[in-house]
C-alpha atoms as a PDB file:
ATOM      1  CA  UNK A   1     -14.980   8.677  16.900  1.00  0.00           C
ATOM      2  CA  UNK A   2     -12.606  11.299  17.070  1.00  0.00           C
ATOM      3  CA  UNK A   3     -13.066  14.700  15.265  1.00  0.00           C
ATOM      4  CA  UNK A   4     -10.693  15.747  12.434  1.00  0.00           C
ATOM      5  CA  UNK A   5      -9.382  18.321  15.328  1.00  0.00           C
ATOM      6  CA  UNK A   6      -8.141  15.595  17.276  1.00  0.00           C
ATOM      7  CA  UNK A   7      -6.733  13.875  15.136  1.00  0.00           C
ATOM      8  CA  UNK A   8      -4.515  16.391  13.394  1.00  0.00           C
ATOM      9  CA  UNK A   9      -3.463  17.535  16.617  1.00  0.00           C
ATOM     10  CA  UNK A  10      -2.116  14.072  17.509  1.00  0.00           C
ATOM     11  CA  UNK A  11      -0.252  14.182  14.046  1.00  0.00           C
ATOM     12  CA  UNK A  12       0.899  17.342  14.393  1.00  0.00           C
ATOM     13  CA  UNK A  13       2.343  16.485  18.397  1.00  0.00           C
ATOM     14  CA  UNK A  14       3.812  13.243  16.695  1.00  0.00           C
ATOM     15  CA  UNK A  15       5.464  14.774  13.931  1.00  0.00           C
ATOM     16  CA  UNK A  16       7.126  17.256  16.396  1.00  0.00           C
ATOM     17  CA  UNK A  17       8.228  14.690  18.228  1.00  0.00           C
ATOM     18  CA  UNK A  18       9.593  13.608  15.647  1.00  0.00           C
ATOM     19  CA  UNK A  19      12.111  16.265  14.361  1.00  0.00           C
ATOM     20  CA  UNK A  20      12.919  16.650  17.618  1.00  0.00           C
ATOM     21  CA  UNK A  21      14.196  13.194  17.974  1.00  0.00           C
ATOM     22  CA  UNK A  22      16.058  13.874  14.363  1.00  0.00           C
ATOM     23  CA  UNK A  23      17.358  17.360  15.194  1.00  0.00           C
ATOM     24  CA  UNK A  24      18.610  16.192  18.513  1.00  0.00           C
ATOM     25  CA  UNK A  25      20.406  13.253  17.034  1.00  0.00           C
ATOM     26  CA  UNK A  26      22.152  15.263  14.053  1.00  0.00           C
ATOM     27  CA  UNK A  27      22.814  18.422  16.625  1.00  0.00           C
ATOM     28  CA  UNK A  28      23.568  17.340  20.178  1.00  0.00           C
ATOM     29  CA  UNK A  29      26.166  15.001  20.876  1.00  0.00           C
ATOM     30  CA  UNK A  30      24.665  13.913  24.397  1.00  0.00           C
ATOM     31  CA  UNK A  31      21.382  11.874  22.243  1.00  0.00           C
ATOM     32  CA  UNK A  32      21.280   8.426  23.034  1.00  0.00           C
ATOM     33  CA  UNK A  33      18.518   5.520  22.458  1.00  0.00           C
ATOM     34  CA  UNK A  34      15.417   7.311  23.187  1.00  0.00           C
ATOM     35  CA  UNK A  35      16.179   9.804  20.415  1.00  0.00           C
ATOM     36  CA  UNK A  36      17.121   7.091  17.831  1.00  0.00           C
ATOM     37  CA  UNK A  37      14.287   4.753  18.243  1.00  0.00           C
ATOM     38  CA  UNK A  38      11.867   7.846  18.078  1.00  0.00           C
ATOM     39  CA  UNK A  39      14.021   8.756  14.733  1.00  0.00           C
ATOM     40  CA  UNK A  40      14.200   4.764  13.538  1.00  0.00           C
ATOM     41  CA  UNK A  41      10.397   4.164  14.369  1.00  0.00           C
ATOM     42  CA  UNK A  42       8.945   7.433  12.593  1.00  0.00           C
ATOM     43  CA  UNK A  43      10.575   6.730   9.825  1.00  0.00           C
ATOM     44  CA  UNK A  44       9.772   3.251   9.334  1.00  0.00           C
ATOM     45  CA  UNK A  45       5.912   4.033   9.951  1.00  0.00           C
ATOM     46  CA  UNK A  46       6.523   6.412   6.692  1.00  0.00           C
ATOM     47  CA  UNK A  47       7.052   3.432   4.627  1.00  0.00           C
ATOM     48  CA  UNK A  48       3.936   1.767   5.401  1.00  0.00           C
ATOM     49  CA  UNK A  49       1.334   1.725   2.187  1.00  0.00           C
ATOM     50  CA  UNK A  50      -1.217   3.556   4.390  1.00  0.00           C
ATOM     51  CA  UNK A  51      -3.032   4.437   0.945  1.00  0.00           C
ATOM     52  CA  UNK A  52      -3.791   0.739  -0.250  1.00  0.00           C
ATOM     53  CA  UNK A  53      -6.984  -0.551  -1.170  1.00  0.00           C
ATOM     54  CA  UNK A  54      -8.392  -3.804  -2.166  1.00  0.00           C
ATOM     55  CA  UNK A  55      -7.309  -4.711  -5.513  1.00  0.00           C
ATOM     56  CA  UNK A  56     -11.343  -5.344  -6.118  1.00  0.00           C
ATOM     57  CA  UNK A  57     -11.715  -1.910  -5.711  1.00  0.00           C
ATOM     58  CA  UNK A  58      -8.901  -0.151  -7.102  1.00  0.00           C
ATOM     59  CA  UNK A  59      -9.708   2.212 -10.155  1.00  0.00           C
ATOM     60  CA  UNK A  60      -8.428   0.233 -13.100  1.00  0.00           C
ATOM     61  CA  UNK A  61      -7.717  -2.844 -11.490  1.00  0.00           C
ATOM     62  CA  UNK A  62      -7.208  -5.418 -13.783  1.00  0.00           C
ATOM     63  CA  UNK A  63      -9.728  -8.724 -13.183  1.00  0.00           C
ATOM     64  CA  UNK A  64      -7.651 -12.515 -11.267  1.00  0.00           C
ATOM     65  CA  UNK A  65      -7.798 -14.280 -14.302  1.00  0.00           C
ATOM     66  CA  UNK A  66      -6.758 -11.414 -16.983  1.00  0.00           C
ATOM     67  CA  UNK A  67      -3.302 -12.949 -17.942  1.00  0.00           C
ATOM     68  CA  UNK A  68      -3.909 -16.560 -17.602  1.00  0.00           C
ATOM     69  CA  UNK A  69      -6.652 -16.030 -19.944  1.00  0.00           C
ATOM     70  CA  UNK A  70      -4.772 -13.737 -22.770  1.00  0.00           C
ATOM     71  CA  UNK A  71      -1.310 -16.291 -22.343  1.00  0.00           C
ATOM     72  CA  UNK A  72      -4.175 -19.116 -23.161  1.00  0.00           C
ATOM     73  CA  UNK A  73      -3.488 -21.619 -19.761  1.00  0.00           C
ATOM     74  CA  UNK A  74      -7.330 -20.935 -18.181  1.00  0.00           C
ATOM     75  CA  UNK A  75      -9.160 -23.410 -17.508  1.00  0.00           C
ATOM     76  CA  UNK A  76     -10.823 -24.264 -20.649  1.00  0.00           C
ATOM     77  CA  UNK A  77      -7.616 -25.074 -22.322  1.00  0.00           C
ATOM     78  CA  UNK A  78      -6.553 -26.871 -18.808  1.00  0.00           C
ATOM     79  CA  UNK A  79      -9.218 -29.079 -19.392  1.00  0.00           C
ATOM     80  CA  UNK A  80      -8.909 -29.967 -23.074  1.00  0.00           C
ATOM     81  CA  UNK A  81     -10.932 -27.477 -24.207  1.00  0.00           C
ATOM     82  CA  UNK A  82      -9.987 -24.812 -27.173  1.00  0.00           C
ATOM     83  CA  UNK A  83      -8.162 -21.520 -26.097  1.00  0.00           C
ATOM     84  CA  UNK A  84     -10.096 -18.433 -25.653  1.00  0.00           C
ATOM     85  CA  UNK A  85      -9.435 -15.802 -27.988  1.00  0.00           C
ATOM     86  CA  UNK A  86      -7.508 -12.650 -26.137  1.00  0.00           C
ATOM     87  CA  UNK A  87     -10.190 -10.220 -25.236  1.00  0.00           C
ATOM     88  CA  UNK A  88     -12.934 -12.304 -25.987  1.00  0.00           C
ATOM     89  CA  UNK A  89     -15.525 -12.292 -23.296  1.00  0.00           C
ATOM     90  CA  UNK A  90     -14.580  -9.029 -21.567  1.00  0.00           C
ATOM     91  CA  UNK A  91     -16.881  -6.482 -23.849  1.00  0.00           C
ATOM     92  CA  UNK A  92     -19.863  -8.357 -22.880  1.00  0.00           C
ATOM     93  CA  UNK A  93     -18.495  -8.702 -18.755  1.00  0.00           C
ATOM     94  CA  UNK A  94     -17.059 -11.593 -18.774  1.00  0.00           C
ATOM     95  CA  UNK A  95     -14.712 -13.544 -16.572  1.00  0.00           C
END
């Protein structure tokens, strides 16, 4: 595994690279393709969600079955079965 060292280095180089590809397309008039797909794919790797998690474990995430349950169309009422109560069941850890 790489050390932290490494690794900030290679961001560092990459986000160089980077500027340079943007300050060479904004200040030179001679820039061409290379320059605009470094620009183009830099910036689209900014917009991925790098800092997702699972929704499982997610600080105050709610539970799958949280709406369906308080709008009354679970399963109990699905199969002819009274409609629980909103809330009821989650104190004691329920679904």
């Amino acid at each position: 595994m790489a050390g932290p060292t490494v690794c900030r280095g290679v961001a560092l180089g990459l986000g160089v690279l980077w500027w340079w590809a943007v300050a060479r397309l904004l200040l030179s008039p001679d820039a061409g393709a290379l320059e605009g797909a470094v620009a183009a794919g830099g910036w689209g790797l900014s917009l991925l969600p790098v800092h997702c998690v699972p929704k499982g474990r997610a600080l105050g995430a709610l539970g799958a079955g949280r709406w369906r349950r308080a709008w009354g169309t679970g399963s109990a009422r699905r199969y002819g079965g009274p409609a629980p109560a909103v809330g009821e069941g989650e104190a004691e850890g329920g679904r």
